[in-house]
Every structure is written in structure tokens, then in C-alpha cells.
C-alpha atoms as a PDB file:
ATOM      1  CA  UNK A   1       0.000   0.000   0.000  1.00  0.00           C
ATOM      2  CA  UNK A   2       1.024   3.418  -1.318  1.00  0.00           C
ATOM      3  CA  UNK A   3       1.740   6.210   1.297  1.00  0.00           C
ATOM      4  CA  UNK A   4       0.919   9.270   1.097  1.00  0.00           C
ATOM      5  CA  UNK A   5       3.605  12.063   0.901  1.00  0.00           C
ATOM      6  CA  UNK A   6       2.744  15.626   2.354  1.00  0.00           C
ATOM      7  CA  UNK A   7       5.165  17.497   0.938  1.00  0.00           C
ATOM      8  CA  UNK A   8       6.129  21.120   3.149  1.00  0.00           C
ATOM      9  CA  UNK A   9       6.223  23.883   1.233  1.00  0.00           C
ATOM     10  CA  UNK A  10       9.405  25.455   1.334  1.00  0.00           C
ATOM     11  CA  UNK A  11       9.758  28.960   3.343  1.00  0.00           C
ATOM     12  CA  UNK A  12      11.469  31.733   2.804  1.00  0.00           C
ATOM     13  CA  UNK A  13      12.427  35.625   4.356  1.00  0.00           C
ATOM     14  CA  UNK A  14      12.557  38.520   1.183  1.00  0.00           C
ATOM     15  CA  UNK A  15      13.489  42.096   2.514  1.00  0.00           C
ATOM     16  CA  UNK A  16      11.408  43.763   0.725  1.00  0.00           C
ATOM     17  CA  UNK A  17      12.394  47.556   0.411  1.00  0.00           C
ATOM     18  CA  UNK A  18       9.446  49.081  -1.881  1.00  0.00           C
ATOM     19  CA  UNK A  19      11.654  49.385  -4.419  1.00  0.00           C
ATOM     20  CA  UNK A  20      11.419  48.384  -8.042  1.00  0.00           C
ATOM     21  CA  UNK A  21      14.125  45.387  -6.644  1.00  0.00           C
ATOM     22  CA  UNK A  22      12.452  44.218  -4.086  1.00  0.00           C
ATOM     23  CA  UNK A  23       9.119  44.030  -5.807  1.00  0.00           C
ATOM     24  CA  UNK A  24      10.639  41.714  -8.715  1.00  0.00           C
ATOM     25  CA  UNK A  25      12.713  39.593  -6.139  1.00  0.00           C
ATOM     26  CA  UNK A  26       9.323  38.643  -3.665  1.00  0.00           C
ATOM     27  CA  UNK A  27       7.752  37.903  -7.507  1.00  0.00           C
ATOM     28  CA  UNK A  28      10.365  35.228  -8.670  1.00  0.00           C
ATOM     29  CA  UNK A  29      10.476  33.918  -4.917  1.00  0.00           C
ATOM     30  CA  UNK A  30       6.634  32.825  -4.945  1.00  0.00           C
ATOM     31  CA  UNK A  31       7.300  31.503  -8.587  1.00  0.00           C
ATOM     32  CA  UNK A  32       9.208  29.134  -7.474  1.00  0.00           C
ATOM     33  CA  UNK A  33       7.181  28.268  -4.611  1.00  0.00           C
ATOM     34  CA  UNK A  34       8.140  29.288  -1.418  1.00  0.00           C
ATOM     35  CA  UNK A  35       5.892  30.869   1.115  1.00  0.00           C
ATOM     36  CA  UNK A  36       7.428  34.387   1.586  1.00  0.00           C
ATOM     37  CA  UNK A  37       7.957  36.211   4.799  1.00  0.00           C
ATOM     38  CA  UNK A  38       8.363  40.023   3.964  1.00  0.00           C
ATOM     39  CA  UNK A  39      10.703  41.859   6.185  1.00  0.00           C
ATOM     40  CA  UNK A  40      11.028  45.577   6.153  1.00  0.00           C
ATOM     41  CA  UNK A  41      12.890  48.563   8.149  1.00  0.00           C
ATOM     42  CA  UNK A  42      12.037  51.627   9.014  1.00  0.00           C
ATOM     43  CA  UNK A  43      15.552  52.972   9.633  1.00  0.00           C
ATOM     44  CA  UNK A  44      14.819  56.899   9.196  1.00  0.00           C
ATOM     45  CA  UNK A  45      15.082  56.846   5.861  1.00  0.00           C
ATOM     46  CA  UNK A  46      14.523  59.969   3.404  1.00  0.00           C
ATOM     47  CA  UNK A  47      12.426  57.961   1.311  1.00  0.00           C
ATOM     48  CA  UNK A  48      10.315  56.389   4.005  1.00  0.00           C
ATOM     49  CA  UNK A  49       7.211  56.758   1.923  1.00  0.00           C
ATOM     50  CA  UNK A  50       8.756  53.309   0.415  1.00  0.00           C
ATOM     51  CA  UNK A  51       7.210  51.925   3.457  1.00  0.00           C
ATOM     52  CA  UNK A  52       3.779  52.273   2.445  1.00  0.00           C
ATOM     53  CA  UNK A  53       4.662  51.245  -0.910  1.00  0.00           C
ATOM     54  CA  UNK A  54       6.463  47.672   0.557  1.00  0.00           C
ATOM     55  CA  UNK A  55       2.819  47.196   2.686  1.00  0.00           C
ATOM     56  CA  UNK A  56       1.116  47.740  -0.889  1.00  0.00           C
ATOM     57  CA  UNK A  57       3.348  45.239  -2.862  1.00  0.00           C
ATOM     58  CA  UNK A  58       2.516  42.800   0.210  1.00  0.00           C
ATOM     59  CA  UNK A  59      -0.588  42.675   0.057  1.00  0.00           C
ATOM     60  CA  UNK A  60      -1.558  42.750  -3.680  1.00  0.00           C
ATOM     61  CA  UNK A  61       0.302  39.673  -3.227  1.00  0.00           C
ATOM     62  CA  UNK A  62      -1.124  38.265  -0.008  1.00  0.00           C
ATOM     63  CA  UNK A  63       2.225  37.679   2.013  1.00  0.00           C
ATOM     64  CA  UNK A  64       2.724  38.305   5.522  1.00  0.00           C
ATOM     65  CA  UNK A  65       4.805  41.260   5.873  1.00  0.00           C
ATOM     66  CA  UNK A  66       6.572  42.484   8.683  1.00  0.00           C
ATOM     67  CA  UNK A  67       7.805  46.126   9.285  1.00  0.00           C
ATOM     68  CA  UNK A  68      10.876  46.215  12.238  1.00  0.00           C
ATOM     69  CA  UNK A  69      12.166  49.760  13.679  1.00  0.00           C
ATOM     70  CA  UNK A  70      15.838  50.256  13.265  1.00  0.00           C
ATOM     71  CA  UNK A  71      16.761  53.817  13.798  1.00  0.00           C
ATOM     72  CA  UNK A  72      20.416  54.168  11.889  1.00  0.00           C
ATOM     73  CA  UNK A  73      19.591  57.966  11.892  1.00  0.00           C
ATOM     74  CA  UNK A  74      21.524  57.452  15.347  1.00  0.00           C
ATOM     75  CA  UNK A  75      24.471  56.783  13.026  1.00  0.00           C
ATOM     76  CA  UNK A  76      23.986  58.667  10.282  1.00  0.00           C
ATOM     77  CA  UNK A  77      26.660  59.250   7.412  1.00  0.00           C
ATOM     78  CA  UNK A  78      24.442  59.192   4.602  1.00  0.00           C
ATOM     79  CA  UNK A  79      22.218  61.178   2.941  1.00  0.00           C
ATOM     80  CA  UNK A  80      19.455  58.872   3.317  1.00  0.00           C
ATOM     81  CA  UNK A  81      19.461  59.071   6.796  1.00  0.00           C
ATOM     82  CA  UNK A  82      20.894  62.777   7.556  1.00  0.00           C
ATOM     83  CA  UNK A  83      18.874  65.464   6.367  1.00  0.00           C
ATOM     84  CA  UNK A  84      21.832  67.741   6.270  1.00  0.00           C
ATOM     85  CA  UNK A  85      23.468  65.267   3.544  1.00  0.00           C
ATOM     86  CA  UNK A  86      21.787  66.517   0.055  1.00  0.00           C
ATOM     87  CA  UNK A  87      20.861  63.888  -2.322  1.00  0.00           C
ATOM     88  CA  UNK A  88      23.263  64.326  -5.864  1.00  0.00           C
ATOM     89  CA  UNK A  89      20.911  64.796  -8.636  1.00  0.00           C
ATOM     90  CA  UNK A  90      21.674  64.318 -12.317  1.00  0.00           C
ATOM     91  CA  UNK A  91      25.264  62.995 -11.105  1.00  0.00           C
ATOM     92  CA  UNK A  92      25.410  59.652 -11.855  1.00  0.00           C
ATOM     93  CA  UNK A  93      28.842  58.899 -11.078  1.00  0.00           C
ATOM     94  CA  UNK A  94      32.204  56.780 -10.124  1.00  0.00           C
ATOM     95  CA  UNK A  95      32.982  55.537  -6.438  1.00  0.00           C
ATOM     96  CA  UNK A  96      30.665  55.322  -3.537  1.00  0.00           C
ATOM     97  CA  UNK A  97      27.871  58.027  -3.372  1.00  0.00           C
ATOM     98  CA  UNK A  98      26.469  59.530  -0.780  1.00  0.00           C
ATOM     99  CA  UNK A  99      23.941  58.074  -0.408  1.00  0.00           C
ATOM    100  CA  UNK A 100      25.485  54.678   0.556  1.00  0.00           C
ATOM    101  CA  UNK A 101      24.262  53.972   4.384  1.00  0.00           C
ATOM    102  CA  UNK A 102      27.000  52.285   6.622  1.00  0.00           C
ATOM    103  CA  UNK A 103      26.996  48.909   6.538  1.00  0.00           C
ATOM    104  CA  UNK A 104      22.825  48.465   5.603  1.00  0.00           C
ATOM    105  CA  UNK A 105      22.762  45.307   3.838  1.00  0.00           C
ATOM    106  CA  UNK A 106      24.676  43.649   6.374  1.00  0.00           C
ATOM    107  CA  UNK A 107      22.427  44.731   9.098  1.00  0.00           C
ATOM    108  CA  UNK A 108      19.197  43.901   7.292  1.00  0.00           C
ATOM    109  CA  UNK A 109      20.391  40.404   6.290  1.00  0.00           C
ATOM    110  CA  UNK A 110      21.286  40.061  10.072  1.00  0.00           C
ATOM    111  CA  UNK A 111      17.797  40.819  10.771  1.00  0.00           C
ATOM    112  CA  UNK A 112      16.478  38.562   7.703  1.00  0.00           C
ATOM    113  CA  UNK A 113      19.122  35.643   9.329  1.00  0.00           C
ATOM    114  CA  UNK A 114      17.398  36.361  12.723  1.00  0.00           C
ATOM    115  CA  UNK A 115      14.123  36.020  11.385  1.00  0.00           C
ATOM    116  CA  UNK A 116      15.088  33.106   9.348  1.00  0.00           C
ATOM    117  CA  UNK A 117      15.782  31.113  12.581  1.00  0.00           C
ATOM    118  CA  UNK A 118      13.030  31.606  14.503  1.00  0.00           C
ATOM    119  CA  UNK A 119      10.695  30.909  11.335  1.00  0.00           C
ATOM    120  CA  UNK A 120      12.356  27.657  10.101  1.00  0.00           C
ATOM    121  CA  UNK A 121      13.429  29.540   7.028  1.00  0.00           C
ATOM    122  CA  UNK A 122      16.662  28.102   5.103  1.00  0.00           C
ATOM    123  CA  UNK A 123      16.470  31.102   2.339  1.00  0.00           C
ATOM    124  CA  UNK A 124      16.812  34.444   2.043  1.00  0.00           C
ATOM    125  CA  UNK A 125      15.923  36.421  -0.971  1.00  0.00           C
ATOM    126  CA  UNK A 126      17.769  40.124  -1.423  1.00  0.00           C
ATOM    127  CA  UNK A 127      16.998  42.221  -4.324  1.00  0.00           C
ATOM    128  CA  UNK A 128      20.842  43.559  -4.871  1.00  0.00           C
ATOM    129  CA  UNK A 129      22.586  43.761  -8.399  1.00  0.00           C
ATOM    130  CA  UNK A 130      25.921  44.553  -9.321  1.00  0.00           C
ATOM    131  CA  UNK A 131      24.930  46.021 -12.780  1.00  0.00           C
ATOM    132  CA  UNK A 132      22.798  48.972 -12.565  1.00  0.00           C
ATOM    133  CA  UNK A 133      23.089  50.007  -9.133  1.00  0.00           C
ATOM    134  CA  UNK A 134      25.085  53.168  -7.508  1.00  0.00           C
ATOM    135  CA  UNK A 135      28.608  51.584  -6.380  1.00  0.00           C
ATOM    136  CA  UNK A 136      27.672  50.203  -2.716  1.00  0.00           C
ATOM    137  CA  UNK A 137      29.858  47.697  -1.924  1.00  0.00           C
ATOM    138  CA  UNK A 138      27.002  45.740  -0.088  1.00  0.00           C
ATOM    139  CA  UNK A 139      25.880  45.141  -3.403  1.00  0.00           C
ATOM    140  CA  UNK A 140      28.694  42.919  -4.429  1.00  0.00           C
ATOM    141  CA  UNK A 141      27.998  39.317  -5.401  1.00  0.00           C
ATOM    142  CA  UNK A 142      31.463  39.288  -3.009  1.00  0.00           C
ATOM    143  CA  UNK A 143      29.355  40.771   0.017  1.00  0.00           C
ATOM    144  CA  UNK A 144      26.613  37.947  -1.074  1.00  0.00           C
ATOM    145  CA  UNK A 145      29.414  34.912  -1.068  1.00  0.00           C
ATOM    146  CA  UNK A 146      30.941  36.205   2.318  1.00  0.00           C
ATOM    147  CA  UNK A 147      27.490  36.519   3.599  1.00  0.00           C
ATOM    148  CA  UNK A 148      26.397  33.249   3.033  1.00  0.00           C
ATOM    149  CA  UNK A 149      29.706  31.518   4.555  1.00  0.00           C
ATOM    150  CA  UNK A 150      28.861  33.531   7.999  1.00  0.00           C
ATOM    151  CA  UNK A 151      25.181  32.673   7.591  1.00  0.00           C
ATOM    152  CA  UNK A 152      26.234  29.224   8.073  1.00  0.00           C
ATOM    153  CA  UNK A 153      28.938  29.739  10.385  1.00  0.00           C
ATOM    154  CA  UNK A 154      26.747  31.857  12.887  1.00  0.00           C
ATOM    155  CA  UNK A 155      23.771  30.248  13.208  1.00  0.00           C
ATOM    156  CA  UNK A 156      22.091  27.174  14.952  1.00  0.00           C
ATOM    157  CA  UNK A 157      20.458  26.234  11.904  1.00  0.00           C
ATOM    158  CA  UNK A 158      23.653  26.847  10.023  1.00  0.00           C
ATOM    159  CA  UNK A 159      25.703  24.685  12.385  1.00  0.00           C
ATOM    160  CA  UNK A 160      23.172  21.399  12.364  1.00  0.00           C
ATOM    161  CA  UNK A 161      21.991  21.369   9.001  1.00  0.00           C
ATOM    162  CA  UNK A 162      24.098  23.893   6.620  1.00  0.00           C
ATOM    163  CA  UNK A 163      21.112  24.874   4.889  1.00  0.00           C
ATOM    164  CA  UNK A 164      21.022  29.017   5.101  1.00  0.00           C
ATOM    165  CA  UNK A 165      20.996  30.229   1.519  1.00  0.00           C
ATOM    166  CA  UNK A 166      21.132  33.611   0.102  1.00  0.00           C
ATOM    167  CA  UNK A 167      19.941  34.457  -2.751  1.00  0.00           C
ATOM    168  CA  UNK A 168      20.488  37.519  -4.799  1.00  0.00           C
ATOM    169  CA  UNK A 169      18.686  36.450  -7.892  1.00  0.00           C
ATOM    170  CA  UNK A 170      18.729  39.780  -9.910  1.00  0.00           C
ATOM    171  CA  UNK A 171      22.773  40.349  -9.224  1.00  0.00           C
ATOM    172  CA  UNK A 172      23.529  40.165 -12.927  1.00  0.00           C
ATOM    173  CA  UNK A 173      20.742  41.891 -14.462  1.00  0.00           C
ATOM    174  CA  UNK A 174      20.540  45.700 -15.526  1.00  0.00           C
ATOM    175  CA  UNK A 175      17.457  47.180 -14.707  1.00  0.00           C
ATOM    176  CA  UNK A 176      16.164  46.826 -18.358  1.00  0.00           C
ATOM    177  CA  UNK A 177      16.690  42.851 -17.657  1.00  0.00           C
ATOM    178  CA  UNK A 178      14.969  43.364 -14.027  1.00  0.00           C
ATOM    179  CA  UNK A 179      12.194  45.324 -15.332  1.00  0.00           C
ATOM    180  CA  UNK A 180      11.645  42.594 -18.174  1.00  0.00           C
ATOM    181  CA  UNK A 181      11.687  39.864 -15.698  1.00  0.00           C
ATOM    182  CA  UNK A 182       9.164  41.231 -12.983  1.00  0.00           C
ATOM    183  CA  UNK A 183       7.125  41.977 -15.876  1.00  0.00           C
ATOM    184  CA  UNK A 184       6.484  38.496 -17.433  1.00  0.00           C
ATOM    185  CA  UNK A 185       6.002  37.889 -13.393  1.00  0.00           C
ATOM    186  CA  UNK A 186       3.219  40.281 -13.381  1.00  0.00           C
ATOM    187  CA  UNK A 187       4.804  42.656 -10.643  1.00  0.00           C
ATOM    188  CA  UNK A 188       3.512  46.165 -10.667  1.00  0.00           C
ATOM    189  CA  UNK A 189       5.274  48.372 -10.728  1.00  0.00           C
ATOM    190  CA  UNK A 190       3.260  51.369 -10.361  1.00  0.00           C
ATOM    191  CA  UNK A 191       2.875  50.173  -6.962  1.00  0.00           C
ATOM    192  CA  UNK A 192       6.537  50.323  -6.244  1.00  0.00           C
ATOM    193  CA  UNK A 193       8.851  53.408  -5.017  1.00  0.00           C
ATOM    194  CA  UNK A 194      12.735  54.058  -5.727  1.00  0.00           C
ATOM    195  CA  UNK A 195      13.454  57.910  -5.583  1.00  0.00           C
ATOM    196  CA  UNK A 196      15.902  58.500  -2.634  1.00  0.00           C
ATOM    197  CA  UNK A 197      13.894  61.939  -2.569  1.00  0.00           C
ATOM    198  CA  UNK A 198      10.088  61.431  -2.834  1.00  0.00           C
ATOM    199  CA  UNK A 199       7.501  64.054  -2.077  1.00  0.00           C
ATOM    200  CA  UNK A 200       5.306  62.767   1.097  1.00  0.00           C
ATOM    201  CA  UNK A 201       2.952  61.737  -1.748  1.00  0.00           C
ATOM    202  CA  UNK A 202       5.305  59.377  -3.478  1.00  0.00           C
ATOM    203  CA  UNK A 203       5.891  61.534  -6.280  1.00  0.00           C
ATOM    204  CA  UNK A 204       9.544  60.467  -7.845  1.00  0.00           C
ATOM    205  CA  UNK A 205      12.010  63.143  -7.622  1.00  0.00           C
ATOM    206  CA  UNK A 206      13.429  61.901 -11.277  1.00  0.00           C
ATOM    207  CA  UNK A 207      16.846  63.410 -10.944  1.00  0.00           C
ATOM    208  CA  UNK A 208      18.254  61.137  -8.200  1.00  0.00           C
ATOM    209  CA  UNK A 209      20.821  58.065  -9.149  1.00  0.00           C
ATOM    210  CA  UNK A 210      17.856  55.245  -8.298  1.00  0.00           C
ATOM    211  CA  UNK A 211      15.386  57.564 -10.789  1.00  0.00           C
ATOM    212  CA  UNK A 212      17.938  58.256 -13.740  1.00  0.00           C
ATOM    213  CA  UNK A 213      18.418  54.314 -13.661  1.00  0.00           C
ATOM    214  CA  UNK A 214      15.185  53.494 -13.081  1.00  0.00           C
ATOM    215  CA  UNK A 215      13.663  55.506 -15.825  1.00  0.00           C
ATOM    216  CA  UNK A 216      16.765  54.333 -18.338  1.00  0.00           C
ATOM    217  CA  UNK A 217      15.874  50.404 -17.687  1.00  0.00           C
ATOM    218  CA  UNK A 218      12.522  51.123 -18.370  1.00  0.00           C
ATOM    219  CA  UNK A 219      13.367  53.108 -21.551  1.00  0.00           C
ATOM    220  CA  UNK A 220      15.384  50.211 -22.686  1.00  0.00           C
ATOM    221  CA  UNK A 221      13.301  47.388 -21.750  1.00  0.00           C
ATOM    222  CA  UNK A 222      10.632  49.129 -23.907  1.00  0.00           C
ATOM    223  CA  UNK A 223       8.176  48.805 -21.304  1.00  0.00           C
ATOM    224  CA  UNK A 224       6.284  52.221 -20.538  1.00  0.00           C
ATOM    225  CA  UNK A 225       7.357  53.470 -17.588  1.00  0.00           C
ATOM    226  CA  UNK A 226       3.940  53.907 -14.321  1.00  0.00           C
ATOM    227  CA  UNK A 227       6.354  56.425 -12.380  1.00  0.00           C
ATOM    228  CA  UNK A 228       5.305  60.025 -11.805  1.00  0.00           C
ATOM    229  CA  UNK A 229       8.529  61.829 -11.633  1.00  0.00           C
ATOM    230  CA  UNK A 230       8.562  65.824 -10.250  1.00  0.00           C
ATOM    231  CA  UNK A 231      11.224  66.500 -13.083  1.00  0.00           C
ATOM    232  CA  UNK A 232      11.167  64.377 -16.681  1.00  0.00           C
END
């Protein structure tokens, strides 16, 4: 006699930022099946209207979605988080902007390995690329590699069953390719929020690094672009 096999879906933790990244990244993780755990953090970011915008992309796609309190305003050295640092505009450039915040990937896949734990997670999605991005290092797919060594290194569940993964499934890509991708995965993206310097509204700043590549992928991916920009 035949048993039957239940088999457990698989679980995973996706920061989910908002952004047009984070969107596409929570889209190809429930394509291939897991049940997704949002995690978000409201650090005293500029943008933090990307807040509301991560609840939105939640919901519309009926994952749980939780929003932790992580003030790195205390901290500062960015403009993101120091209202006395101005945003560049219409200066994309070499090295590491501005805008860069100390050591943020790292701390929010500490959170996301935290989280992981407690939730009997063994992956965790990040929506970084080393393509079309702004020159943070924590965006590195040598940041991801190191990452996932210590993620198995510093954990119980790393320890017993060496099962942590991170993925960073749009690191190659350039926006254009992102864009394309979430597309055919039905994310959208009018729902989604990149500007470093939003009005309170949501209303794109279009001048900003995360704007001039946004609006270039979705030039050359063809696909018209839902933004509402306050300049082109």
C-alpha cells in the first residue's frame, strides 16, 4: 500500500524595500514556490514613503509582511538618513555616493538571518545587483558569497543542518533585464517606489541616481514606464 507524501512547502524571508528590486525579487520567490515572509525597516530613511509602498506590494500579493524599527539615523553618514546630507541629482557617477548607508545590507540580512531562525526559514531572498546600481559595496555578489559563509557559520540552523541560503537572484541583471523579468512575473510596478527623494505623496524626484536608472531600464526594456517623476 502506497503512502501518502505531504510534501512542506518550502519557506522563505525577502526584505522587501518598496523598491522596483524588491518588488521583482518577492515575484520570482513565490514563482518558485516558497511561502514568503516580507521583512522591512524603518531605519529613518529619506524615502520612508517606500514603506507604504512595501505594505502595498505585500498585500496585492497576499504575504505576511513584517515592518521592524531600526533607527540608523543614530548613526547617520548618509544622505538617506541625515537630512543635512543633500541627495546628488543628475550625477550619476564613479565611487561610492552619498547616499550609501554604513553597513545596511549587512544589518538587514542580520535581521532577515534572525528572522530566518526563529521561522524555520533556510532562504533568504535580497533584491541587490551589481549592474545597474550606484557603487555600494554591499551590493557585491562578493558581500553575497561572504554573507552566506557567515550565515552558516553563525547560526544554529547553520551549524546542524548547513542549509542558510542567500539568494540575490537579480545580481547580474541591468534594470532593463529586471524590469523585463518582474514583468512576465506580473509585478507592478506602479505600486513600487525608488526615488531616494520622494515628495510625502510618493511623487519620484526623477533626478536622483535610483530615478535616472530606473527611468533608463525602463526606456530600454521598452516597457512604458507607471512612475510620476517631479522633473522628466
Amino acid at each position: 500500500m502506497r503512502k501518502n507524501l505531504i510534501m512542506e512547502q518550502k519557506s522563505a524571508i525577502v526584505l522587501l524595500s518598496g523598491g522596483l528590486d524588491s518588488a521583482t525579487v518577492l515575484a520570482v520567490a513565490l514563482s518558485e514556490g516558497y511561502e514568503c515572509h516580507c521583512l522591512s525597516f524603518d531605519y529613518g530613511q529619506r524615502n520612508a514613503i517606500e514603506l507604504e509602498a512595501a505594505s502595498r506590494i505585500a498585500r496585492g500579493r497576499a504575504v505576511s509582511h513584517h515592518v521592524l524599527p531600526l533607527p540608523l539615523t543614530q548613526i547617520g553618514g548618509s544622505a538617506l538618513t541625515d537630512p543635512d546630507i543633500a541627495v546628488p541629482k543628475n550625477a550619476l557617477g564613479s565611487g561610492i555616493p552619498v547616499t550609501y548607508v554604513p553597513a545596511r545590507n549587512t544589518i538587514f540580512l542580520s535581521y532577515g538571518l534572525a528572522f530566518a531562525e526563529v521561522l524555520g526559514a533556510d532562504t533568504i531572498f535580497i533584491g541587490v545587483n551589481s549592474m545597474d546600481y550606484s557603487g555600494y559595496p554591499d551590493c557585491r555578489p562578493e558581500f553575497i558569497a561572504a554573507f552566506q559563509t557567515l550565515a552558516n557559520l553563525a547560526t544554529k540552523a547553520g551549524v546542524e543542518a548547513g542549509n542558510i541560503t542567500i539568494r540575490a537572484p537579480l545580481q547580474k541583471l541591468d534594470k532593463a533585464g529586471i524590469i523585463t523579468w518582474g514583468t512576465s512575473l506580473g509585478v507592478d510596478y506602479s505600486l513600487t517606489v525608488t526615488c531616494y527623494d520622494p515628495t510625502e505623496d510618493g511623487v519620484a524626484c526623477g533626478e536622483c541616481d535610483s530615478c535616472l536608472l530606473r527611468k533608463n531600464g525602463f526606456k530600454t526594456a521598452g516597457i512604458p514606464d507607471p512612475t510620476r517623476y517631479r522633473h522628466g
